[in-house]
N, C-alpha and C. Protein backbone atom coordinates (compact mmCIF):
# COMPACT_ATOMS: atom_id res chain seq x y z
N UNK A 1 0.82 -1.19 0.00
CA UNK A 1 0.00 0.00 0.00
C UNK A 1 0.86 1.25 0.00
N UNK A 2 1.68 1.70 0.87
CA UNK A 2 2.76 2.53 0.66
C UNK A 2 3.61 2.72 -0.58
N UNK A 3 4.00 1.50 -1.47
CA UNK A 3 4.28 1.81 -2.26
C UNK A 3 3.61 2.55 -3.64
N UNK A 4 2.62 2.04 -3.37
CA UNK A 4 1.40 2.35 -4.24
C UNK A 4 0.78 3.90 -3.85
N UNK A 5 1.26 4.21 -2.84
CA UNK A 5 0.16 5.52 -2.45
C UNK A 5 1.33 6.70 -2.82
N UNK A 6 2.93 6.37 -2.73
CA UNK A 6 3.61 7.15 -3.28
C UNK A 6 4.09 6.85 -4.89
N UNK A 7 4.22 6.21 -5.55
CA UNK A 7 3.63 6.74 -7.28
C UNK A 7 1.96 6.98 -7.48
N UNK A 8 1.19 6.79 -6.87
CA UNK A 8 -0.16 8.28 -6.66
C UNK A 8 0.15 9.39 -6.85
N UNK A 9 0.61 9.57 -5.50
CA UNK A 9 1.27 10.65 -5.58
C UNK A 9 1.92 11.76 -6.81
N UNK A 10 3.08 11.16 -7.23
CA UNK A 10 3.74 11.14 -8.38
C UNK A 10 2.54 11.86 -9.06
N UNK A 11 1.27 11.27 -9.46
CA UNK A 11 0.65 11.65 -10.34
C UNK A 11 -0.30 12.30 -10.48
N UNK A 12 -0.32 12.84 -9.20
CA UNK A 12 -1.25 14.11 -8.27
C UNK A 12 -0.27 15.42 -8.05
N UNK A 13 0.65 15.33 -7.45
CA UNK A 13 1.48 16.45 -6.78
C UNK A 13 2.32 17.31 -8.06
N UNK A 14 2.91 18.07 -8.31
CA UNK A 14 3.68 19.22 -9.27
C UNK A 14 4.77 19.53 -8.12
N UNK A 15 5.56 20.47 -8.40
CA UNK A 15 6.19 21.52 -7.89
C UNK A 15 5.69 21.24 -6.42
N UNK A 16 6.96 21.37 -4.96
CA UNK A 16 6.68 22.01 -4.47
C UNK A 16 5.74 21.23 -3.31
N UNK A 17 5.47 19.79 -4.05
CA UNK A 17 4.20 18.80 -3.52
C UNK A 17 2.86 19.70 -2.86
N UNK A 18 2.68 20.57 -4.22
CA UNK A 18 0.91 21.74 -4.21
C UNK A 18 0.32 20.15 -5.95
N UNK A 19 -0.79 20.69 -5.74
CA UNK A 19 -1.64 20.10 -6.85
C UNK A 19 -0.62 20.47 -8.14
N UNK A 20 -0.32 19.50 -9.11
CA UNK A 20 -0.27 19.74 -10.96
C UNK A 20 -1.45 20.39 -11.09
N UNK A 21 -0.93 21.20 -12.01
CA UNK A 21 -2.07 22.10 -12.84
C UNK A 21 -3.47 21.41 -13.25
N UNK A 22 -2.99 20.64 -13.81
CA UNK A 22 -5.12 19.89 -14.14
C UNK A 22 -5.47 19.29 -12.74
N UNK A 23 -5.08 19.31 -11.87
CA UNK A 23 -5.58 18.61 -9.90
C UNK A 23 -6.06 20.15 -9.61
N UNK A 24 -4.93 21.54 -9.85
CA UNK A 24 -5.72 22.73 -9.04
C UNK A 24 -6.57 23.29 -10.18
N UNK A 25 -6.90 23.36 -11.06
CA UNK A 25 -8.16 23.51 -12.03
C UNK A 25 -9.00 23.10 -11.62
N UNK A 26 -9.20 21.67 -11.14
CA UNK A 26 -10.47 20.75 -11.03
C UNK A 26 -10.94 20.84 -9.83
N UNK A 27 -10.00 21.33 -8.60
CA UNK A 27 -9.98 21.97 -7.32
C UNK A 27 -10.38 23.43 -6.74
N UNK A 28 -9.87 24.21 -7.93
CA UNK A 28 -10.04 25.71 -8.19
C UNK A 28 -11.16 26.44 -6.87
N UNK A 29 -11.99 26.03 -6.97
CA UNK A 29 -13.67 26.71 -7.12
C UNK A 29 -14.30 25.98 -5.46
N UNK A 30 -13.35 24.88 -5.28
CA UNK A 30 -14.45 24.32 -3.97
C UNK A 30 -14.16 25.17 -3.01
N UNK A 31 -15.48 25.17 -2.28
CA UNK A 31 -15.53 26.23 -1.63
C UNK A 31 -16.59 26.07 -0.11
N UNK A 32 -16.56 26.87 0.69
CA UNK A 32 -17.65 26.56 1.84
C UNK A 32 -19.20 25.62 1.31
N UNK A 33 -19.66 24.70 1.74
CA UNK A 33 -21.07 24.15 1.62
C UNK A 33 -20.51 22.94 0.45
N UNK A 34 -20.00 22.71 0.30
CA UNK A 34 -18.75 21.76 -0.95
C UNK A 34 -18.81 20.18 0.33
N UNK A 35 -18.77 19.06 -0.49
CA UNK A 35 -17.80 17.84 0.34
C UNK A 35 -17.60 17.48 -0.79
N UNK A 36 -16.78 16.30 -0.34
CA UNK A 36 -16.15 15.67 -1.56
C UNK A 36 -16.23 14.07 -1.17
N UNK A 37 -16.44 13.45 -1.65
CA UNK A 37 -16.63 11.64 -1.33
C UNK A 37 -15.66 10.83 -2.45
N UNK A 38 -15.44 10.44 -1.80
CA UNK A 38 -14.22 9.11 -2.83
C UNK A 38 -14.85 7.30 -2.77
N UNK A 39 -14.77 7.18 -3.84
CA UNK A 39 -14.87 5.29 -3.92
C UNK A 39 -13.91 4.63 -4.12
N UNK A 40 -13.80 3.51 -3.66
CA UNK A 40 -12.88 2.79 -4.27
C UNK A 40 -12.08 1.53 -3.40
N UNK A 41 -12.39 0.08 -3.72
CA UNK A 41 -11.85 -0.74 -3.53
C UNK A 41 -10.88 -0.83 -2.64
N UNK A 42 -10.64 -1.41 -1.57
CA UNK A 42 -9.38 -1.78 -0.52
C UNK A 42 -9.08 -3.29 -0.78
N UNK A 43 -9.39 -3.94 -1.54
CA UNK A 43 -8.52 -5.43 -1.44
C UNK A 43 -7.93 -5.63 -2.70
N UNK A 44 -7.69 -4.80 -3.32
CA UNK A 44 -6.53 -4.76 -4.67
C UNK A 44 -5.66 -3.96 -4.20
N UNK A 45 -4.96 -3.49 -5.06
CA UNK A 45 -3.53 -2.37 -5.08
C UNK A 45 -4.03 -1.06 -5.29
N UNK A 46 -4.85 -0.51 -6.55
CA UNK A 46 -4.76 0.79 -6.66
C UNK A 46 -5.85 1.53 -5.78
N UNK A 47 -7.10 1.00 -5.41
CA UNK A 47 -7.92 1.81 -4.62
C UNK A 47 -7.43 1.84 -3.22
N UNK A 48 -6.99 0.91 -2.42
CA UNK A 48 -6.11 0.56 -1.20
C UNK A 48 -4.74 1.37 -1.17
N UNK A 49 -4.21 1.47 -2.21
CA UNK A 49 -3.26 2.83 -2.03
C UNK A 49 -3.38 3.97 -2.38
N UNK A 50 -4.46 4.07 -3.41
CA UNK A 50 -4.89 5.27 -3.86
C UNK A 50 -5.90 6.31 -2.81
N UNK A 51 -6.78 5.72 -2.41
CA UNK A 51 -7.86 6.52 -1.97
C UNK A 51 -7.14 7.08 -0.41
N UNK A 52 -6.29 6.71 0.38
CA UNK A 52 -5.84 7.64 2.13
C UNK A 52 -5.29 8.75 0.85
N UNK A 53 -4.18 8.46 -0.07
CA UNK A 53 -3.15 9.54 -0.83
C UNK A 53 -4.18 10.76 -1.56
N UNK A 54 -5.12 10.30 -2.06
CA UNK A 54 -5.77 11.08 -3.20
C UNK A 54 -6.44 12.18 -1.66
N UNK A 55 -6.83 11.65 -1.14
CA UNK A 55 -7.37 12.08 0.54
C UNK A 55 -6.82 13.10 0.95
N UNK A 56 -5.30 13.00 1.56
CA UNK A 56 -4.58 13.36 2.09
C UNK A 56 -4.38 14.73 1.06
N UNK A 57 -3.34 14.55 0.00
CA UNK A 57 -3.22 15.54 -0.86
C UNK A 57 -4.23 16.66 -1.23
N UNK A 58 -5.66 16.28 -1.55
CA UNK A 58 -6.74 17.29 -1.43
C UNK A 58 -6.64 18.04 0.08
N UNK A 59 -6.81 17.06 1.17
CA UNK A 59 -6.80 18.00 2.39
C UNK A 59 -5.96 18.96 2.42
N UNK A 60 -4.86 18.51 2.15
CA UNK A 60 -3.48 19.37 2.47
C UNK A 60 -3.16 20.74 0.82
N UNK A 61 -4.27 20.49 -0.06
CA UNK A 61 -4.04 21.37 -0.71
C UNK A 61 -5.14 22.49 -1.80
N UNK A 62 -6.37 22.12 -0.38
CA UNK A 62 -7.49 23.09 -0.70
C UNK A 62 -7.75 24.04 0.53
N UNK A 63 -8.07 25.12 0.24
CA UNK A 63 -8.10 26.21 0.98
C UNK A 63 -9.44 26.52 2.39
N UNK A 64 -10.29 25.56 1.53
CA UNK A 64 -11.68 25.29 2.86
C UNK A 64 -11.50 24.65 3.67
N UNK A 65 -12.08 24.10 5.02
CA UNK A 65 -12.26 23.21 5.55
C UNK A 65 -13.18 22.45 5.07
N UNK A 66 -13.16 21.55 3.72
CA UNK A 66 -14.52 20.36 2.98
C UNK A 66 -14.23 19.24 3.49
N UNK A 67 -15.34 18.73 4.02
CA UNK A 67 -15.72 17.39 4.43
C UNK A 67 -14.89 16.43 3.87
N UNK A 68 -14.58 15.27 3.55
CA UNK A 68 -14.40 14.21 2.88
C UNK A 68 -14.34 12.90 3.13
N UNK A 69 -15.67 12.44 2.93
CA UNK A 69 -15.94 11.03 2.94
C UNK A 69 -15.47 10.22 2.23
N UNK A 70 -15.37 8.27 2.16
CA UNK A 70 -15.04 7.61 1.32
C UNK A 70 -16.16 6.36 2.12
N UNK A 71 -16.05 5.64 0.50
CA UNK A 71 -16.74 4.39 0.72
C UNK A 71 -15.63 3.21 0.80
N UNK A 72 -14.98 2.53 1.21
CA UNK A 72 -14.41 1.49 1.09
C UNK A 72 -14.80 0.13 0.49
N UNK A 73 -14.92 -0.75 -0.13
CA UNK A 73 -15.27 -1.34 -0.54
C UNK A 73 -14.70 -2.80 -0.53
N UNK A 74 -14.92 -3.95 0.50
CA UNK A 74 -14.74 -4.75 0.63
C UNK A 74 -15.02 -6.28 -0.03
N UNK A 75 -14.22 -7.38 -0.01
CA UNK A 75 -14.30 -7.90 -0.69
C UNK A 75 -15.55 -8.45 -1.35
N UNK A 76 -15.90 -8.76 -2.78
CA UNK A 76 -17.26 -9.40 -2.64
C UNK A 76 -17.10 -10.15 -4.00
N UNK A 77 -16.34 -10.45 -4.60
CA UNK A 77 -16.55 -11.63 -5.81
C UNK A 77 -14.97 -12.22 -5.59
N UNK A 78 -15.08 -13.28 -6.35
CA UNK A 78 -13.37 -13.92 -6.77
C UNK A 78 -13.87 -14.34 -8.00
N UNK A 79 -12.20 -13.98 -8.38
CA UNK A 79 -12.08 -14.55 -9.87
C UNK A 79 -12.03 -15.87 -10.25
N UNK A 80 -12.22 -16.57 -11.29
CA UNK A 80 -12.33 -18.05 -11.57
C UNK A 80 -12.10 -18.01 -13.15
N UNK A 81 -11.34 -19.27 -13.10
CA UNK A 81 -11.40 -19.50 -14.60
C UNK A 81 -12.44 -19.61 -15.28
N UNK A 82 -12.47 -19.77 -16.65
CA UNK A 82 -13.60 -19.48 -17.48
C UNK A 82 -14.26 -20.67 -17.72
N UNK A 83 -15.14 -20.83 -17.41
CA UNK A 83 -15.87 -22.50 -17.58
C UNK A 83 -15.38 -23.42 -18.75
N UNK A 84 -15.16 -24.58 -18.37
CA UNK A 84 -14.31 -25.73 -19.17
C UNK A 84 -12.81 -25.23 -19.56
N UNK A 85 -12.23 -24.20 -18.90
CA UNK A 85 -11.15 -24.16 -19.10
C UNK A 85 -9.95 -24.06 -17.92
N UNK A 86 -9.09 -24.66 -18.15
CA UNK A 86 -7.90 -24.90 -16.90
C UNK A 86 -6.68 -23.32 -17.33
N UNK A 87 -7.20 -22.69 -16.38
CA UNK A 87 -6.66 -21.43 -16.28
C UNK A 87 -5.85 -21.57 -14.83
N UNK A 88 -4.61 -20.84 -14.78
CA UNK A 88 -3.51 -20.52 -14.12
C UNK A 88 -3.84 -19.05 -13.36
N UNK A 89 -4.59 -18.69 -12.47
CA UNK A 89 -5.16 -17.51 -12.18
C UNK A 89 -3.80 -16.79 -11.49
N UNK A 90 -3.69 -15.31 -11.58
CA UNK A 90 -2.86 -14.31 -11.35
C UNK A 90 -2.90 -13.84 -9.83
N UNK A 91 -4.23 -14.22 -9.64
CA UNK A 91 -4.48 -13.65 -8.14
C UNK A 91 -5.29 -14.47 -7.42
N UNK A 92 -5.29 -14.63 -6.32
CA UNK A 92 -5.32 -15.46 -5.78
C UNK A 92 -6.64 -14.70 -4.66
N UNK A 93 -7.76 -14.75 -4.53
CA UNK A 93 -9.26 -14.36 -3.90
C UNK A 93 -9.02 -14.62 -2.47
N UNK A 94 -8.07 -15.83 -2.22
CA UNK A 94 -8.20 -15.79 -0.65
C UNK A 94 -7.58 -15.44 0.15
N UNK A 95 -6.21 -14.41 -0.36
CA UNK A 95 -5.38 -13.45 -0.04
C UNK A 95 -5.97 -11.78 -0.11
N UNK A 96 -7.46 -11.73 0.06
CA UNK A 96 -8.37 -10.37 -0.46
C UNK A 96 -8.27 -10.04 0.82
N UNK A 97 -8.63 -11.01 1.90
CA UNK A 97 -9.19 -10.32 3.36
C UNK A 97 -7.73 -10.01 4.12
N UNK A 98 -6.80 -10.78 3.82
CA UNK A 98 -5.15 -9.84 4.55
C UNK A 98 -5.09 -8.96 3.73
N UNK A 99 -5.39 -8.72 2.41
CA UNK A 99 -4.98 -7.45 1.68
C UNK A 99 -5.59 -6.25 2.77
N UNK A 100 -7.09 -6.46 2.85
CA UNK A 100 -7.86 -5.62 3.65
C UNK A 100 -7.16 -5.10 4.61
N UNK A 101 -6.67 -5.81 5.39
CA UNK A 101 -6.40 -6.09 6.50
C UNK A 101 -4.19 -5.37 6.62
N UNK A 102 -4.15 -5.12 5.97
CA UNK A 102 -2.79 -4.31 5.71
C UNK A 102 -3.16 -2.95 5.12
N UNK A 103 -3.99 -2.55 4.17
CA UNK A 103 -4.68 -1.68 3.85
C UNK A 103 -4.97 -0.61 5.19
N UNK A 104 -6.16 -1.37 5.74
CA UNK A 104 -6.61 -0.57 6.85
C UNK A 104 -5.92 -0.12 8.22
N UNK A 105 -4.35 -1.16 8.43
CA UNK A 105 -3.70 -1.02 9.08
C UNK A 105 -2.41 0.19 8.56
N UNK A 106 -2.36 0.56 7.35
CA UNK A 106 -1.80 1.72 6.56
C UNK A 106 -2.54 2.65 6.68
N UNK A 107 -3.87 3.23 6.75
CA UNK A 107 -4.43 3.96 6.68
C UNK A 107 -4.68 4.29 8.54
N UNK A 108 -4.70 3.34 9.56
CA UNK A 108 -4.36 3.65 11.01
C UNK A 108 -3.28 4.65 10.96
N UNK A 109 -2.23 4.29 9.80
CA UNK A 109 -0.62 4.80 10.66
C UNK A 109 -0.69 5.99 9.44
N UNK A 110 -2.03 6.01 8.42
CA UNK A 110 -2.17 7.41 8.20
C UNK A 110 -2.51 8.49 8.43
N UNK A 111 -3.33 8.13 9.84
CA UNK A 111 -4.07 9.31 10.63
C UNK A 111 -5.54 9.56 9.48
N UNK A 112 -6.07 8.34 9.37
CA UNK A 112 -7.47 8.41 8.34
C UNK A 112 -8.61 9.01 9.46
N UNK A 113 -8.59 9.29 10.56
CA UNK A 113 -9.85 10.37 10.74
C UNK A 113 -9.61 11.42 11.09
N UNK A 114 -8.05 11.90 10.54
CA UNK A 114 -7.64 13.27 10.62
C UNK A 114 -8.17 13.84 9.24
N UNK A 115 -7.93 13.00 8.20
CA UNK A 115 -8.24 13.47 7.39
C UNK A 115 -9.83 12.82 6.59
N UNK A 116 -10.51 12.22 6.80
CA UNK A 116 -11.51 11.63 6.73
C UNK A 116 -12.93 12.18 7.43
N UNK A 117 -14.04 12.62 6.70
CA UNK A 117 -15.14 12.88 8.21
C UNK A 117 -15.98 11.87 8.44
N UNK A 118 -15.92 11.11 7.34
CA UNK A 118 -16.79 9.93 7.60
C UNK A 118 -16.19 8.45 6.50
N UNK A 119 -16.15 7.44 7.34
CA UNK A 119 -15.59 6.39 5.84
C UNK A 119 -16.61 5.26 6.37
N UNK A 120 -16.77 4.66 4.88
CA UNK A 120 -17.94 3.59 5.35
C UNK A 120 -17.46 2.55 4.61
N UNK A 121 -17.60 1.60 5.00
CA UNK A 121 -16.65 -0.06 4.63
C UNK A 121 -18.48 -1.58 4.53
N UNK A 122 -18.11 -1.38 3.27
CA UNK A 122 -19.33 -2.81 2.90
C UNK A 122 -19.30 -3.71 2.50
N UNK A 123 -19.36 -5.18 2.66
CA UNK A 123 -18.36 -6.27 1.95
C UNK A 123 -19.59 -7.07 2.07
N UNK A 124 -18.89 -8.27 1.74
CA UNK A 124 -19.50 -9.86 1.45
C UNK A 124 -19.23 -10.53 2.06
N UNK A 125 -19.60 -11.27 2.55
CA UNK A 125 -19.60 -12.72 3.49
C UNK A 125 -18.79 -13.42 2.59
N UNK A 126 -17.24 -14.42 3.10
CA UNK A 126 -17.02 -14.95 1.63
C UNK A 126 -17.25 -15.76 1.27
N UNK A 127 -18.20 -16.33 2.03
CA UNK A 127 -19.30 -17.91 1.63
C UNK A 127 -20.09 -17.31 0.62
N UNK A 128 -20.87 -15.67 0.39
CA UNK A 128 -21.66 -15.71 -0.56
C UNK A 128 -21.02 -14.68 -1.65
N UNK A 129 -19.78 -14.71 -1.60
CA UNK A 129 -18.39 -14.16 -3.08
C UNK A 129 -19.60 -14.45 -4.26
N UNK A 130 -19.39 -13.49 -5.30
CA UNK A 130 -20.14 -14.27 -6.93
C UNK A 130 -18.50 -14.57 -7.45
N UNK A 131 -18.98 -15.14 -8.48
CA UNK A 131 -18.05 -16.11 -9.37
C UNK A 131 -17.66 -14.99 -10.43
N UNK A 132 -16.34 -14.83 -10.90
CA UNK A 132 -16.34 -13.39 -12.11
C UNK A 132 -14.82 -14.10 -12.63
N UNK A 133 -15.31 -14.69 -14.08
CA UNK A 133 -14.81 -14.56 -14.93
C UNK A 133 -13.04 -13.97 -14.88
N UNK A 134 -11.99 -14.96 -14.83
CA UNK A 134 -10.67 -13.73 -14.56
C UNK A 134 -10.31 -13.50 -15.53
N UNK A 135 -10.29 -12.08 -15.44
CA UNK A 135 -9.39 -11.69 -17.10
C UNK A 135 -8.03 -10.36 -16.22
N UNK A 136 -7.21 -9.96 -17.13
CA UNK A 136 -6.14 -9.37 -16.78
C UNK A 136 -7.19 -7.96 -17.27
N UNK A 137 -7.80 -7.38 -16.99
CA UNK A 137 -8.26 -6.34 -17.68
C UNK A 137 -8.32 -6.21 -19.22
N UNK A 138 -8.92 -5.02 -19.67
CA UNK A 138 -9.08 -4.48 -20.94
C UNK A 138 -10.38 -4.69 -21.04
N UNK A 139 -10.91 -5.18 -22.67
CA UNK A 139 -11.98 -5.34 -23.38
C UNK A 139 -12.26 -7.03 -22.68
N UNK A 140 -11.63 -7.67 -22.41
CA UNK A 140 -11.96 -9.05 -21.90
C UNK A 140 -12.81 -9.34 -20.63
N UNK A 141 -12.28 -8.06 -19.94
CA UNK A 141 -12.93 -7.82 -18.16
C UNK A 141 -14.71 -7.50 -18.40
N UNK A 142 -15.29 -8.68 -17.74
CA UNK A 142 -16.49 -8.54 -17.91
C UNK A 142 -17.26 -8.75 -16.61
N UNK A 143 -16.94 -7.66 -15.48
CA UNK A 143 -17.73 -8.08 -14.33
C UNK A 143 -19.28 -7.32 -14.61
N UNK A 144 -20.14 -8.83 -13.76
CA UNK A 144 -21.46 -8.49 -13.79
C UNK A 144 -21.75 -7.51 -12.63
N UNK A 145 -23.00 -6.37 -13.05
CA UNK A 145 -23.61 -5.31 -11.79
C UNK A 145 -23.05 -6.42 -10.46
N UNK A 146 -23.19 -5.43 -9.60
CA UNK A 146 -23.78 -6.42 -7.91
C UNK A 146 -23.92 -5.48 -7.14
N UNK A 147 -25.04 -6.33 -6.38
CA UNK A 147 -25.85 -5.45 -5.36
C UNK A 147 -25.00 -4.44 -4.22
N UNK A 148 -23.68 -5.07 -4.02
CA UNK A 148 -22.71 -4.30 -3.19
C UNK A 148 -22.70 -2.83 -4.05
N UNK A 149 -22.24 -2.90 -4.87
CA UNK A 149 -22.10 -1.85 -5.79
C UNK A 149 -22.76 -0.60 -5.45
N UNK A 150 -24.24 -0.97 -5.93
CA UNK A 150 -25.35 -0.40 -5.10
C UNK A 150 -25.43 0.32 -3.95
N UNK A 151 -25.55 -0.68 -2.85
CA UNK A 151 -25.12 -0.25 -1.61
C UNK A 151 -24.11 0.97 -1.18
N UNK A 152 -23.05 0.67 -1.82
CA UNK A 152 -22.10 1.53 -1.83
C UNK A 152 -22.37 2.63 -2.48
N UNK A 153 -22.32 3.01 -3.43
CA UNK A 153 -23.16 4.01 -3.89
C UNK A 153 -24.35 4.73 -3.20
N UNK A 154 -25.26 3.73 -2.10
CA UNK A 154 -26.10 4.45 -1.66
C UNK A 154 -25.59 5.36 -0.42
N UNK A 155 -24.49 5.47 0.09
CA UNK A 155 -23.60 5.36 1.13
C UNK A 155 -23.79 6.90 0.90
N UNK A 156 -23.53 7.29 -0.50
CA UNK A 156 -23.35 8.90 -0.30
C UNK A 156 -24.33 9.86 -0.24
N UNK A 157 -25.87 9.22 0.25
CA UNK A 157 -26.85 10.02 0.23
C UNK A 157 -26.68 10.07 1.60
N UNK A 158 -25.93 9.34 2.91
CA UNK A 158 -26.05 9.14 3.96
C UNK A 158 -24.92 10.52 4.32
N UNK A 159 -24.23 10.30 3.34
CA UNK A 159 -22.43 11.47 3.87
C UNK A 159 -23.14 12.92 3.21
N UNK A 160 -24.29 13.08 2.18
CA UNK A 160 -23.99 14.22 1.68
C UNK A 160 -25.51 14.58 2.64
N UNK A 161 -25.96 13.71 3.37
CA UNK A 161 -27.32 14.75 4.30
C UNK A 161 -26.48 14.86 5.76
N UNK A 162 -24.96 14.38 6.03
CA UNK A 162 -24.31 14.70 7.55
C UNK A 162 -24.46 16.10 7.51
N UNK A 163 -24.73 16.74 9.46
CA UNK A 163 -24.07 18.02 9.04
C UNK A 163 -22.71 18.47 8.67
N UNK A 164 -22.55 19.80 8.25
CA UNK A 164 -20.59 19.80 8.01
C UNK A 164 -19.92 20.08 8.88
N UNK A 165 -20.60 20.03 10.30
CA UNK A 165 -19.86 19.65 11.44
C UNK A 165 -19.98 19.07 12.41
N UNK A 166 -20.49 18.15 11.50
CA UNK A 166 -20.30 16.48 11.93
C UNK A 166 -18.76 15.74 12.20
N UNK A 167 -19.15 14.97 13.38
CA UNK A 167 -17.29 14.79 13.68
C UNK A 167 -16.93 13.50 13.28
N UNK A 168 -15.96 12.60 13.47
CA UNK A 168 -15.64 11.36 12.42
C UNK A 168 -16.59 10.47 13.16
N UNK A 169 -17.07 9.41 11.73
CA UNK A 169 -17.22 8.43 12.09
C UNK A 169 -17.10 6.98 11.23
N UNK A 170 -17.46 6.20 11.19
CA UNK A 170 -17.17 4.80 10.61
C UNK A 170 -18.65 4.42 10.72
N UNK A 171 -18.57 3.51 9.73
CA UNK A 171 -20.02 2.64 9.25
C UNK A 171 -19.39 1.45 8.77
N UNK A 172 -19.89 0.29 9.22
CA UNK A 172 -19.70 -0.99 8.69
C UNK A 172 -20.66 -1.53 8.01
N UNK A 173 -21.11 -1.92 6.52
CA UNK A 173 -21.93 -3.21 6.30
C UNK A 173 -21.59 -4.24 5.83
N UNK A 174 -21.91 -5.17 6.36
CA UNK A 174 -21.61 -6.31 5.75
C UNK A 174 -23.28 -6.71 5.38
N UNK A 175 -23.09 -7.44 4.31
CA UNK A 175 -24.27 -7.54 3.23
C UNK A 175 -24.53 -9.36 3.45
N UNK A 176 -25.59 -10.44 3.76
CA UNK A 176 -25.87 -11.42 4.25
C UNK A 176 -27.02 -11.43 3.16
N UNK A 177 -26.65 -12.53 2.30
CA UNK A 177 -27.68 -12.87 1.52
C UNK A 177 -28.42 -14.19 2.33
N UNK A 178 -29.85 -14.24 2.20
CA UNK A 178 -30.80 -14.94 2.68
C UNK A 178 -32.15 -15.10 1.63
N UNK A 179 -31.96 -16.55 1.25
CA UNK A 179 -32.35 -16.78 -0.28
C UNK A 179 -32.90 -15.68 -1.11
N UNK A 180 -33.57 -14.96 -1.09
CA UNK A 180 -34.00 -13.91 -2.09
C UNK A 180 -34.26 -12.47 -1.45
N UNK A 181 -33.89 -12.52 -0.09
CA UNK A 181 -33.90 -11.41 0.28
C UNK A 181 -32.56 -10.86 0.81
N UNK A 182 -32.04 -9.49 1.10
CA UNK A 182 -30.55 -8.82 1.25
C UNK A 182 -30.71 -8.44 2.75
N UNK A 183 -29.61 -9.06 3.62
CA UNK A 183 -30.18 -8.04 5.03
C UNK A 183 -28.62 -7.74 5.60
N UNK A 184 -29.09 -5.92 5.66
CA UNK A 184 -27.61 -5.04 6.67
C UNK A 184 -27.79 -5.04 7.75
């Protein structure tokens, strides 16, 4: 995760470690009554190192005091070879929950509710993982919707009605499928 959160970096920071020019453009304008919410995956590499850095750097280089929430997003499918075929998989699904689990222990020794006002973490049981097709990315990567997805996404109607001085907090769901119905 560290390694990963400094080439982020790299590709956020300019001069000086202030925003590159297209980061303070897109930054320019936020202003009082503004938050900002981030998504993104913790049991791979780039959202797990990306999202404390992308965090951090906005805090440290916008002029308001703006909120900033994130959704975390915990494990919820593994990859599998492609039916009738004996595939050599790249990654390995049952090394997702220590990924987590080094992730969130990087983001402790980042001071994440210094810079965080609210982060919310939603995963899968990994008895009920869906099955997804492994491909190395590109045009081949074909993951289906899922209801986590959703969820997560619904996360930011919860961060954008907090007040804005609201003080940190954490939300856990874990998502329990029960034959045709979803229960948090």
């Amino acid at each position: 995760t560290s390694i990963g959160s400094y080439f982020t970096s790299l590709n956020i920071l300019g001069e000086n470690h202030k925003f590159s020019e297209v980061w303070e453009r897109y930054f320019e304008h936020i202003g009082d009554g503004d938050k900002i919410f981030i998504v993104g995956s913790v049991f791979g590499g780039t959202g797990a190192s990306g999202i404390p850095t992308i965090a951090r750097i906005i805090k440290n280089n916008i002029k308001e005091d703006v909120p900033i929430g994130a959704v975390l997003v915990m494990p919820y499918f593994r990859p599998v070879g492609k039916q009738g075929e004996k595939t050599s998989l790249n990654i390995n699904w049952r090394t997702f929950n220590s990924k987590v689990k080094m992730a969130l222990s990087f983001y402790e020794s980042q001071g994440f509710d210094d810079i965080f006002r609210t982060m919310y973490f939603i995963g899968e049981n990994e008895e009920n993982f869906m099955n997804v097709p492994y491909s190395e990315g590109g045009g081949e990567q074909k993951n289906k919707p899922h209801y986590i997805e959703t969820y997560a996404a619904a996360t930011l109607f919860d961060f954008l009605a907090a007040p804005k001085n609201d003080t940190f907090r954490t939300k856990f769901y874990v998502i329990e499928q029960k034959a045709d119905e979803y229960i948090i």
